[in-house]
C-alpha atoms as a PDB file:
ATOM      1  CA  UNK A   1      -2.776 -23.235   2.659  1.00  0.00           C
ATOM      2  CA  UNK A   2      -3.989 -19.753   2.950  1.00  0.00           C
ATOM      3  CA  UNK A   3      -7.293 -19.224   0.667  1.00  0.00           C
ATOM      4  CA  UNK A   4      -8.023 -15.499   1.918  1.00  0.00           C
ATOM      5  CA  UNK A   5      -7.751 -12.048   3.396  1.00  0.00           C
ATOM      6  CA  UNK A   6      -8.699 -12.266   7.065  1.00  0.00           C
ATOM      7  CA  UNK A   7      -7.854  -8.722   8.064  1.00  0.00           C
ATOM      8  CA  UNK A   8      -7.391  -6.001   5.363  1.00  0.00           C
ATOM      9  CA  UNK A   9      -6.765  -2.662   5.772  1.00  0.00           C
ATOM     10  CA  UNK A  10      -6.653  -0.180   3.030  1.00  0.00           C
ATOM     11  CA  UNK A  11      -4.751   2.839   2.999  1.00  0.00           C
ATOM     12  CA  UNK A  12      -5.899   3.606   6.459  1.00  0.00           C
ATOM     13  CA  UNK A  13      -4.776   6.989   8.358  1.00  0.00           C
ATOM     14  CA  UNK A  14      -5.910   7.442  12.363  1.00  0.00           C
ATOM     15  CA  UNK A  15      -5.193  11.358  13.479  1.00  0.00           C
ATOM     16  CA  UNK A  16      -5.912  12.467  17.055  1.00  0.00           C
ATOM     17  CA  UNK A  17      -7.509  15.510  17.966  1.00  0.00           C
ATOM     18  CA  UNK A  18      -4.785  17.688  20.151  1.00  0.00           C
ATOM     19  CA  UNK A  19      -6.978  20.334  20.739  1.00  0.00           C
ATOM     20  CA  UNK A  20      -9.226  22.813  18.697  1.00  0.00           C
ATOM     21  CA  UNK A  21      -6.284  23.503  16.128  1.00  0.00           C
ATOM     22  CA  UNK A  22      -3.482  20.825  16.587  1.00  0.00           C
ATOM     23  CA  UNK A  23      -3.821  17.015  15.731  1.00  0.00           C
ATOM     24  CA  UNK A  24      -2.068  13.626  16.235  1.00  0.00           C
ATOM     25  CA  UNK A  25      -1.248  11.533  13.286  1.00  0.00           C
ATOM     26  CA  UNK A  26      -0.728   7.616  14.766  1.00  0.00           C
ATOM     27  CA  UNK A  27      -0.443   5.717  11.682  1.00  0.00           C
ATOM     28  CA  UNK A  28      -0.734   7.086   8.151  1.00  0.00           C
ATOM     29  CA  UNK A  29      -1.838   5.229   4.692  1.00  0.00           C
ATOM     30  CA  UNK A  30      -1.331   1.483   5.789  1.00  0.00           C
ATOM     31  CA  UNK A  31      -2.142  -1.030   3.774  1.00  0.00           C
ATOM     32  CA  UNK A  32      -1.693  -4.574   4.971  1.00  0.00           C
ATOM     33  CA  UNK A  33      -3.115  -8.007   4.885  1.00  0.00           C
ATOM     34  CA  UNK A  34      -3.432 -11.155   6.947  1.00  0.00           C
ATOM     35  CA  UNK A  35      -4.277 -14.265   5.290  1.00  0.00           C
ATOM     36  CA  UNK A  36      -6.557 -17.249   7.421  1.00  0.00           C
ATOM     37  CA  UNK A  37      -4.551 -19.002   9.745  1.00  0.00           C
ATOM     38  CA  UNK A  38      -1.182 -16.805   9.241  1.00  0.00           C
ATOM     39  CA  UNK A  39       0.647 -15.763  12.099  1.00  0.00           C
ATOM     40  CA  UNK A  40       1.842 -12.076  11.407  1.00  0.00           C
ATOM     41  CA  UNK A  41       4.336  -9.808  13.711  1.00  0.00           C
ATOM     42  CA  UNK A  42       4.389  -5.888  13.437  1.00  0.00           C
ATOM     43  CA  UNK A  43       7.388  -4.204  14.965  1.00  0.00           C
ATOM     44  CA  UNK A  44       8.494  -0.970  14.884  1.00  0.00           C
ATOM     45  CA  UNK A  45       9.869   1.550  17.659  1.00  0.00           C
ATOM     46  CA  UNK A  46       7.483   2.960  20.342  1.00  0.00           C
ATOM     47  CA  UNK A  47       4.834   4.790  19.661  1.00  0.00           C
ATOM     48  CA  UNK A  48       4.535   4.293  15.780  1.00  0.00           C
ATOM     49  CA  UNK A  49       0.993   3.144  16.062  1.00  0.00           C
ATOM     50  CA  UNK A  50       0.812  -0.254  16.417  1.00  0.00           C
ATOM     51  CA  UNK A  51      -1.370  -0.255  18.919  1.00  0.00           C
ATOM     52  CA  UNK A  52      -3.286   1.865  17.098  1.00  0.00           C
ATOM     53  CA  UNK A  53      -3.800  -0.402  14.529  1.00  0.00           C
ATOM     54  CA  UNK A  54      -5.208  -3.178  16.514  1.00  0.00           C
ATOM     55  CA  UNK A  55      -7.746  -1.037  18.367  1.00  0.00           C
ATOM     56  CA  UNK A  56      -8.865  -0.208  14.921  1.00  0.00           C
ATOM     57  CA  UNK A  57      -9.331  -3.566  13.529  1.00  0.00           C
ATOM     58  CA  UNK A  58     -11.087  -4.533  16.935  1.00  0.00           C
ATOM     59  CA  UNK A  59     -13.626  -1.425  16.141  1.00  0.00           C
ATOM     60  CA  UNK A  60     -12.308   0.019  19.614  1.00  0.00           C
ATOM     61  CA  UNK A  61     -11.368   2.909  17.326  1.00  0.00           C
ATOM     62  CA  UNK A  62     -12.604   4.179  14.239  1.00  0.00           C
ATOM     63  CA  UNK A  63     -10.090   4.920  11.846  1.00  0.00           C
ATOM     64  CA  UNK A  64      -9.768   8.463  10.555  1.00  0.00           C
ATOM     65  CA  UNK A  65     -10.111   7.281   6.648  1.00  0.00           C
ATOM     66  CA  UNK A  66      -9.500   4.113   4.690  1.00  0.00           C
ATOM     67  CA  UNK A  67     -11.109   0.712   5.003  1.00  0.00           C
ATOM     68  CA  UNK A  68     -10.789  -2.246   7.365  1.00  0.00           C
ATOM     69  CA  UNK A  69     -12.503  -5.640   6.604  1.00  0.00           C
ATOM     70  CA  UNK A  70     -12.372  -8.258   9.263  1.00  0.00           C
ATOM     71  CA  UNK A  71     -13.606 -11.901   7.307  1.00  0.00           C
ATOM     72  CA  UNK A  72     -14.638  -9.744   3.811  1.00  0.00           C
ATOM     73  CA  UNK A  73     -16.827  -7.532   6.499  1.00  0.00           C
ATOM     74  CA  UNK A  74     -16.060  -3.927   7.017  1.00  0.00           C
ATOM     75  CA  UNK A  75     -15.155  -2.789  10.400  1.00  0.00           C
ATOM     76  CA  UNK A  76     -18.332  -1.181  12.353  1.00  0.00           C
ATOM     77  CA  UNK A  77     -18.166  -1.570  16.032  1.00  0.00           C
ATOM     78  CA  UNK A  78     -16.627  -3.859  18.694  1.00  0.00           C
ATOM     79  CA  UNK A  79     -16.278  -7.379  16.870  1.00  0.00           C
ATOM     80  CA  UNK A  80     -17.076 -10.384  19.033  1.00  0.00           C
ATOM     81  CA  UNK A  81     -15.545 -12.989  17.250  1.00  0.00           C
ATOM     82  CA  UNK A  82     -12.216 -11.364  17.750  1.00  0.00           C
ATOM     83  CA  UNK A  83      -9.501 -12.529  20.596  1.00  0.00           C
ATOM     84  CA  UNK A  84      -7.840  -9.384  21.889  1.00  0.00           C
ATOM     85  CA  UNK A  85      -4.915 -10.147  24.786  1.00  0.00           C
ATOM     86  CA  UNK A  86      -3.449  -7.018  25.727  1.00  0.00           C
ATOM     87  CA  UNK A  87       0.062  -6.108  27.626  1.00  0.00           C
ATOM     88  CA  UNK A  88      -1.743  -5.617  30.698  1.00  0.00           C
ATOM     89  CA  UNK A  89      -3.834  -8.571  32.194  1.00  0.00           C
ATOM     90  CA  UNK A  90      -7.700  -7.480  32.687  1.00  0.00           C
ATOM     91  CA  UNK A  91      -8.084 -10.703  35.327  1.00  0.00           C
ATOM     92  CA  UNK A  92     -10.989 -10.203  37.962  1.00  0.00           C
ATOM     93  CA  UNK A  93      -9.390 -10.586  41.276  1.00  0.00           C
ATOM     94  CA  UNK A  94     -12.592 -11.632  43.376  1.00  0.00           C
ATOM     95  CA  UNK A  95     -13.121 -14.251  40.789  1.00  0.00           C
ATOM     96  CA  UNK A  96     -11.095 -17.689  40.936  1.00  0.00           C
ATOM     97  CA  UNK A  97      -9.487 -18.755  37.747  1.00  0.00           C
ATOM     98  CA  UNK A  98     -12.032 -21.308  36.759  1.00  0.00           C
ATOM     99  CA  UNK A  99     -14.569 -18.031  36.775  1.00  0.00           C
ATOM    100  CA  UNK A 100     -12.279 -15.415  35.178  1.00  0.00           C
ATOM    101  CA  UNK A 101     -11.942 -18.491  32.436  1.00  0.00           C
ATOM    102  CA  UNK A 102     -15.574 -18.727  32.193  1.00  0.00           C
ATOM    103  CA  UNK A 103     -16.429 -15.132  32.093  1.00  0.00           C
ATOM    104  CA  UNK A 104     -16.606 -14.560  28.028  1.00  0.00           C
ATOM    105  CA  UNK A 105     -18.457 -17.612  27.668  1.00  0.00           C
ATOM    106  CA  UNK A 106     -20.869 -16.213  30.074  1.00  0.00           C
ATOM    107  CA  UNK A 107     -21.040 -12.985  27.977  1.00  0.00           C
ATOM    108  CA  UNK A 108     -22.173 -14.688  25.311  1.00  0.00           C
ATOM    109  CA  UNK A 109     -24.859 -16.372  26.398  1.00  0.00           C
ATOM    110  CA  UNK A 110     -23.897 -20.135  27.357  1.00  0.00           C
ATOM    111  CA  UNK A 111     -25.150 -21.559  30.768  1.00  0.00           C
ATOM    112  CA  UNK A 112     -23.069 -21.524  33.619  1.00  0.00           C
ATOM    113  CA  UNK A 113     -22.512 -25.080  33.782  1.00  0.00           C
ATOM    114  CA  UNK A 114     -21.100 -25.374  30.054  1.00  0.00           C
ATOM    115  CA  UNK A 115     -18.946 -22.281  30.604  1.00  0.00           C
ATOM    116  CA  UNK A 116     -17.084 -24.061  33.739  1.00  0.00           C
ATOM    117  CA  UNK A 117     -16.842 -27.497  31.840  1.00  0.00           C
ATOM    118  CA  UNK A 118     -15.027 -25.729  28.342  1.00  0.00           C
ATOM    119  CA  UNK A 119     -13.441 -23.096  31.036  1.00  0.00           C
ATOM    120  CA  UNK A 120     -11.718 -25.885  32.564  1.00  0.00           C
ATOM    121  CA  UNK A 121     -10.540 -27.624  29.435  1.00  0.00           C
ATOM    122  CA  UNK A 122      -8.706 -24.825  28.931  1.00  0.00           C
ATOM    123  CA  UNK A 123      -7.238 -24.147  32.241  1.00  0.00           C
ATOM    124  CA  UNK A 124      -5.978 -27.452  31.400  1.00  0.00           C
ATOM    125  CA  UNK A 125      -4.561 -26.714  28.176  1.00  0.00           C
ATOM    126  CA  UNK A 126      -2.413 -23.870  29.305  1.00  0.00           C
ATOM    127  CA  UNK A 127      -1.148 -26.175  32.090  1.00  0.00           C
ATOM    128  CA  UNK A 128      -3.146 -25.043  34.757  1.00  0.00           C
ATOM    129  CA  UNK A 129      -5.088 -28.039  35.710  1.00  0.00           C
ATOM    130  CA  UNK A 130      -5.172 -27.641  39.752  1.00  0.00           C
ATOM    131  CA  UNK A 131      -5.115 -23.990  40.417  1.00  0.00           C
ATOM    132  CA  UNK A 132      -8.771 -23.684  38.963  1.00  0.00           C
ATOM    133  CA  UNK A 133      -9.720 -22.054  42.610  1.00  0.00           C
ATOM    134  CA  UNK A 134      -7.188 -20.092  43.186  1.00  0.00           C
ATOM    135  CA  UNK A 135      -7.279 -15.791  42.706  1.00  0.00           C
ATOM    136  CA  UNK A 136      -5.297 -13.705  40.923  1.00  0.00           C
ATOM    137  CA  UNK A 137      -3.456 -12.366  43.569  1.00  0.00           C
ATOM    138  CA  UNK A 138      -2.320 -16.054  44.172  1.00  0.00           C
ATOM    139  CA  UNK A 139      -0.496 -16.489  40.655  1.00  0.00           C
ATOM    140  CA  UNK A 140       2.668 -15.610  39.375  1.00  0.00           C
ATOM    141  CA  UNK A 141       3.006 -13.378  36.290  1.00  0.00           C
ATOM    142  CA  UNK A 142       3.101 -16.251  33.782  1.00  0.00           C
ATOM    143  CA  UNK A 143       0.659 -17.998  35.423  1.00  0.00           C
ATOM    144  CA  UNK A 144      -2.078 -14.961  35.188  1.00  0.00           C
ATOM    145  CA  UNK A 145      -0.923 -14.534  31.762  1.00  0.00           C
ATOM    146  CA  UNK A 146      -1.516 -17.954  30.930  1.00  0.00           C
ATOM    147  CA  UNK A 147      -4.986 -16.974  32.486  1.00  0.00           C
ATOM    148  CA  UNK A 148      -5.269 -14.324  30.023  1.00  0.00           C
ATOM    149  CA  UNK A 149      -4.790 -16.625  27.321  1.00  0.00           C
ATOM    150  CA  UNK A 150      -7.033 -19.622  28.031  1.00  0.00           C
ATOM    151  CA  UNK A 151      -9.662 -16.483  28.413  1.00  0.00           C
ATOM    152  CA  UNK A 152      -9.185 -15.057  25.213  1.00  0.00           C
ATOM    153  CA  UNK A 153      -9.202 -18.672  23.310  1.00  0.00           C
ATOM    154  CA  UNK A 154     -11.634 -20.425  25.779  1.00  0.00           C
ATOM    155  CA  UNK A 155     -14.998 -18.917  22.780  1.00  0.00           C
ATOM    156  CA  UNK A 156     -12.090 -19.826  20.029  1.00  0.00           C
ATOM    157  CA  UNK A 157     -12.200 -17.111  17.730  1.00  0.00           C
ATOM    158  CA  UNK A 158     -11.117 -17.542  14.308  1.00  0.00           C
ATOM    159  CA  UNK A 159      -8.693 -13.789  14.771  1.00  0.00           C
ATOM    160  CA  UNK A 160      -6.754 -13.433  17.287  1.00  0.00           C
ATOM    161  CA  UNK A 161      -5.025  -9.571  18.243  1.00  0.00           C
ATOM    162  CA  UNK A 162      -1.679 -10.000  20.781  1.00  0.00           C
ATOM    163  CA  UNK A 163      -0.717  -6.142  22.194  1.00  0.00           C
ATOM    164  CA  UNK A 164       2.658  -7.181  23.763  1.00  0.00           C
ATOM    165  CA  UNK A 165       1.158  -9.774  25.356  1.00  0.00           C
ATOM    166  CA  UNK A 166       4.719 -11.307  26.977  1.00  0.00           C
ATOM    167  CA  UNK A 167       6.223  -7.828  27.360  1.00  0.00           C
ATOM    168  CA  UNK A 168       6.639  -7.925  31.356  1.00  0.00           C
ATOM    169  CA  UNK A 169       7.819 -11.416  31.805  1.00  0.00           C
ATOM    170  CA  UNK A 170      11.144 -12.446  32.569  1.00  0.00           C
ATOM    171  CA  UNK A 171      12.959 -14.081  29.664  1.00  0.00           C
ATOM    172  CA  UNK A 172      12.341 -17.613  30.988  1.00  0.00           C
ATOM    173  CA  UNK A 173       9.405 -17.357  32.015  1.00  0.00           C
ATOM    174  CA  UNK A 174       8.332 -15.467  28.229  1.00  0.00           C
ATOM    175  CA  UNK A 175      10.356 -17.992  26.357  1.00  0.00           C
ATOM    176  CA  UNK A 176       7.449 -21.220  27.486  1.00  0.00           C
ATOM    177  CA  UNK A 177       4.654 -18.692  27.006  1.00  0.00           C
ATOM    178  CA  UNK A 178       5.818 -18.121  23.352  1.00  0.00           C
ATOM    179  CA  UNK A 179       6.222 -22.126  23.171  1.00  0.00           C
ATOM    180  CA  UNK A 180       3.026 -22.373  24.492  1.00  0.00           C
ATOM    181  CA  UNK A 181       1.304 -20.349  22.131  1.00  0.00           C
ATOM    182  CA  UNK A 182       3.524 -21.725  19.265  1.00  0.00           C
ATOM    183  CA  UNK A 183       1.699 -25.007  20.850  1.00  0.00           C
ATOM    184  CA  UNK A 184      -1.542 -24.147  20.849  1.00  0.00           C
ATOM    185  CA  UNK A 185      -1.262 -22.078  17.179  1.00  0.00           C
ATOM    186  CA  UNK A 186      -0.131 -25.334  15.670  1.00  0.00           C
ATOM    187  CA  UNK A 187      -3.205 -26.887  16.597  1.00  0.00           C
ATOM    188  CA  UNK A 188      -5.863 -24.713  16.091  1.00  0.00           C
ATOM    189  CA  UNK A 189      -4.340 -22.717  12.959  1.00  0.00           C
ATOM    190  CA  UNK A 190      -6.023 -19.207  14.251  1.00  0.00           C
ATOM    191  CA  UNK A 191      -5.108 -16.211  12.814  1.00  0.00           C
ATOM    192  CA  UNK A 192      -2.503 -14.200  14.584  1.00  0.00           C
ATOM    193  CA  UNK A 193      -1.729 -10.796  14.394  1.00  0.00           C
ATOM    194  CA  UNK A 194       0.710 -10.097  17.131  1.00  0.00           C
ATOM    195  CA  UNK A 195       2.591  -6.739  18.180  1.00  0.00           C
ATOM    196  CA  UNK A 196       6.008  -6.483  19.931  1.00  0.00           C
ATOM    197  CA  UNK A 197       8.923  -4.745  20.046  1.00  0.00           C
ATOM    198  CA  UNK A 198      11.239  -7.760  19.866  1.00  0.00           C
ATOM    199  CA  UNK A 199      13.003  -8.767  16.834  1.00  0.00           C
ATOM    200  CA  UNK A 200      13.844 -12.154  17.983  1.00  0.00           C
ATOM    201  CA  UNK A 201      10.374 -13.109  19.636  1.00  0.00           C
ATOM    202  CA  UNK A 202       8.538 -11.903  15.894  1.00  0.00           C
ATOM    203  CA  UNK A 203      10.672 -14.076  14.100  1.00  0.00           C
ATOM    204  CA  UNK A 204      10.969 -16.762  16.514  1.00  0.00           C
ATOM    205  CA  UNK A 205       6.659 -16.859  15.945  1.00  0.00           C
ATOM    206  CA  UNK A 206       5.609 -15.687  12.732  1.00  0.00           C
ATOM    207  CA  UNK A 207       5.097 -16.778   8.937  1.00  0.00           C
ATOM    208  CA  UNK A 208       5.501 -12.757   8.421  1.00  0.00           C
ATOM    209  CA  UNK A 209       7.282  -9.490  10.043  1.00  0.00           C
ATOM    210  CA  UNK A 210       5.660  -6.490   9.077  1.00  0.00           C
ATOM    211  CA  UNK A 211       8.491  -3.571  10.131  1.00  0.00           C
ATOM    212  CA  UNK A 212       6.230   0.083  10.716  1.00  0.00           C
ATOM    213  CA  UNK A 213       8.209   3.323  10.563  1.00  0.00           C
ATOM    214  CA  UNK A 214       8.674   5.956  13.264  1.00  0.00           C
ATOM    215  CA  UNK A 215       5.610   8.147  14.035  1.00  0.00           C
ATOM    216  CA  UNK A 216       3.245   8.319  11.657  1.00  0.00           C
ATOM    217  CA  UNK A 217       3.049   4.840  11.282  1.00  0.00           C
ATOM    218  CA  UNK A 218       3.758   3.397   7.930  1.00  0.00           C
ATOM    219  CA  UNK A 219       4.752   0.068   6.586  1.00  0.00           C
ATOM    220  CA  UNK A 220       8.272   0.071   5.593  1.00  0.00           C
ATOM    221  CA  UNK A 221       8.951  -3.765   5.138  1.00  0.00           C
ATOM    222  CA  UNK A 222       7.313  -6.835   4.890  1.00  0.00           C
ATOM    223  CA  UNK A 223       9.326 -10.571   5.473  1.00  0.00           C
ATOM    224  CA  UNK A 224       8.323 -13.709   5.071  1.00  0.00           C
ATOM    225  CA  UNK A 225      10.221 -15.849   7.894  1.00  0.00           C
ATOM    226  CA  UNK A 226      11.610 -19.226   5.885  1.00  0.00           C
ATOM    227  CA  UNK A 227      11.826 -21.366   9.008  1.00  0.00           C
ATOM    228  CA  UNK A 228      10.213 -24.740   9.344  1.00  0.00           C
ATOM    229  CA  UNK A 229       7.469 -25.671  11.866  1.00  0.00           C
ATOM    230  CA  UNK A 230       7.090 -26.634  14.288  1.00  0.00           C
ATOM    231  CA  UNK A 231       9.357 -24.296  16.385  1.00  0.00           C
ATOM    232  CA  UNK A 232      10.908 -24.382  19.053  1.00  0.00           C
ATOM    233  CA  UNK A 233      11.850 -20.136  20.164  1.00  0.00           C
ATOM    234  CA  UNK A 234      14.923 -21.264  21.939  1.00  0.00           C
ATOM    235  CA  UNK A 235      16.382 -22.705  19.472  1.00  0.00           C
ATOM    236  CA  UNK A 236      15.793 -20.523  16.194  1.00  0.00           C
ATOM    237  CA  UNK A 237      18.352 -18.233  16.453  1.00  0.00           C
ATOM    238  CA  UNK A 238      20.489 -21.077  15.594  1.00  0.00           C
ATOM    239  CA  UNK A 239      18.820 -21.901  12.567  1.00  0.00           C
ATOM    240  CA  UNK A 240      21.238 -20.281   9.776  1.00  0.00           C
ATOM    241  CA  UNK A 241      18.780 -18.208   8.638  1.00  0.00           C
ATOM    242  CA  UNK A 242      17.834 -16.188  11.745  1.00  0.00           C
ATOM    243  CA  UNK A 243      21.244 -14.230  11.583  1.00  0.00           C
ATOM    244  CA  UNK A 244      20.856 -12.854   7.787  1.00  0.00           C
ATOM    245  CA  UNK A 245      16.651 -12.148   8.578  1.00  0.00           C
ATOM    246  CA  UNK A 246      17.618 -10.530  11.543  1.00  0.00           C
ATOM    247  CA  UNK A 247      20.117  -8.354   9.970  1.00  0.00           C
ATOM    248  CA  UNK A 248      18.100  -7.341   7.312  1.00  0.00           C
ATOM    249  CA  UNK A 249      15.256  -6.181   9.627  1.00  0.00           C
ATOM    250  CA  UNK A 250      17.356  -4.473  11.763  1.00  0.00           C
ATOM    251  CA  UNK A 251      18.551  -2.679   9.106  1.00  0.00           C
ATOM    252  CA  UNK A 252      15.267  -1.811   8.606  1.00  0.00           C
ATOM    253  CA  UNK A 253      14.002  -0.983  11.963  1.00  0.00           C
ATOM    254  CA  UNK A 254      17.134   1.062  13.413  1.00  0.00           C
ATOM    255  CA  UNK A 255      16.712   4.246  11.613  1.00  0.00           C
ATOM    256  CA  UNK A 256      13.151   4.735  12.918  1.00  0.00           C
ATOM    257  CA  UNK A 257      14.255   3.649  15.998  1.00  0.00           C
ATOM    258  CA  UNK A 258      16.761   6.837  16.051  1.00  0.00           C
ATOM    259  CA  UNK A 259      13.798   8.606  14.686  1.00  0.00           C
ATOM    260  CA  UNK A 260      11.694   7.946  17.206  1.00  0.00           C
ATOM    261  CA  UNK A 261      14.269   8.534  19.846  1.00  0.00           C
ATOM    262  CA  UNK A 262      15.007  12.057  18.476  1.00  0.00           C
ATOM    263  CA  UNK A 263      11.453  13.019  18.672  1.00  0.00           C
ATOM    264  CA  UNK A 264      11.134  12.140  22.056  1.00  0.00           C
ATOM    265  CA  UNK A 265      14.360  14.361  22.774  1.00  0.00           C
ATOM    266  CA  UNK A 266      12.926  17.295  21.817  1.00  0.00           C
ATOM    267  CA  UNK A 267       9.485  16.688  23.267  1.00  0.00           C
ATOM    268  CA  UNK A 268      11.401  15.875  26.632  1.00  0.00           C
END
């Protein structure tokens, strides 16, 4: 059972400066929790902030006004005990895998020879148990994402931020990442706060959908996702729930997606 708040964010706004008399407005008056070992999706069509919003409760970004507390703790700076896995991979290509895997554990201070050893129970754990000296350059796209994963968990930290993370893999191959995750989630009950653009892949995941607006950012909808665990994302739009949840958010989601696409018209 959830017992509290990991992330909280209260009423927060993030504007851009444009110039000396024009501004950006990203995201505008969220307000949004996360409880302790919930796995929440935010959707919502491009460039409505979400994004935004993770940088900010990372401390990448500070946000223009309203409060963000990470574990009861406001936001001040980068957070180390955060897991952030972004769209793009950030692998090091003249390191082998069993290094890249080792590299935060490094950062933080543990000898080289304990980094390998937990580096390499990980490599295992994302199935990659013989490929430990191998580059990046040598790896398919799932398999350096699967990298990127066992390098974000490898210091296990309790709050986890996903940016897209499966966004440029092909369906198969994103389909047993999102098992794998589902996998590894199960087991170590992390919190989860995971952005995509995918309907199907949010509720296929998560407890919760958060649905954001068009440009500024806002939170328009909120649904809890009624579908046992564990999960299997292949399978769940056959459960008979998936069609009237999907619906719903769609419902949701579509206008700002016209929105969205309307303002990008006219900036074209």
């Amino acid at each position: 059972m959830h017992t509290h708040a990991a992330i909280r964010l209260g009423q927060v706004t993030k504007r851009f400066a444009l110039g000396p008399d024009a501004e950006f407005t990203a995201v505008a008056d969220v307000s949004l929790e996360v409880q302790a070992g919930e796995f929440v999706s935010v959707v919502g069509p491009s460039g409505c902030g979400k994004s935004t919003l993770l940088g900010m409760i990372s401390g990448l970004l500070p946000p223009s006004s309203g409060r963000i507390l990470v574990e009861g703790e406001a936001v001040a700076g980068i957070n180390k005990r955060l897991g952030y896995l972004f769209q793009r991979d950030a692998l090091l290509p003249w390191k082998t895998i069993l290094d890249n895997v080792a590299v935060p554990l490094l950062f933080r201070g543990w000898d080289a020879r304990s980094a390998r050893a937990r580096a390499r129970d990980w490599i295992q754990r994302v199935g990659l148990t013989g490929f430990e000296g191998y580059h990046p350059n040598q790896l398919s796209g799932g398999m350096r994402k699967r990298v990127s994963l066992a390098m974000t968990l490898v210091y296990e930290p309790e709050i986890i931020l996903m940016d897209e993370p499966f966004a440029a893999l092909d369906v198969q191959t994103r389909n047993l990442m999102e098992n794998d995750l589902l996998e590894i989630w199960a087991q170590e009950r992390k919190t989860v706060l995971f952005i995509t653009h995918d309907l199907e892949e949010a509720i296929a995941l998560s407890d919760r959908v958060i649905v954001m607006t068009a440009s500024p950012g806002r939170v328009k909808g909120a649904y809890d996702i009624p579908l046992g665990r564990p999960r299997s994302v292949t399978e769940v739009r056959f459960h008979p729930a998936f069609g009237p949840l999907y619906e719903a958010m769609w419902k949701d989601l579509k206008d700002e997606v016209q929105i969205s696409y309307e303002k990008s018209r006219r900036l074209a």
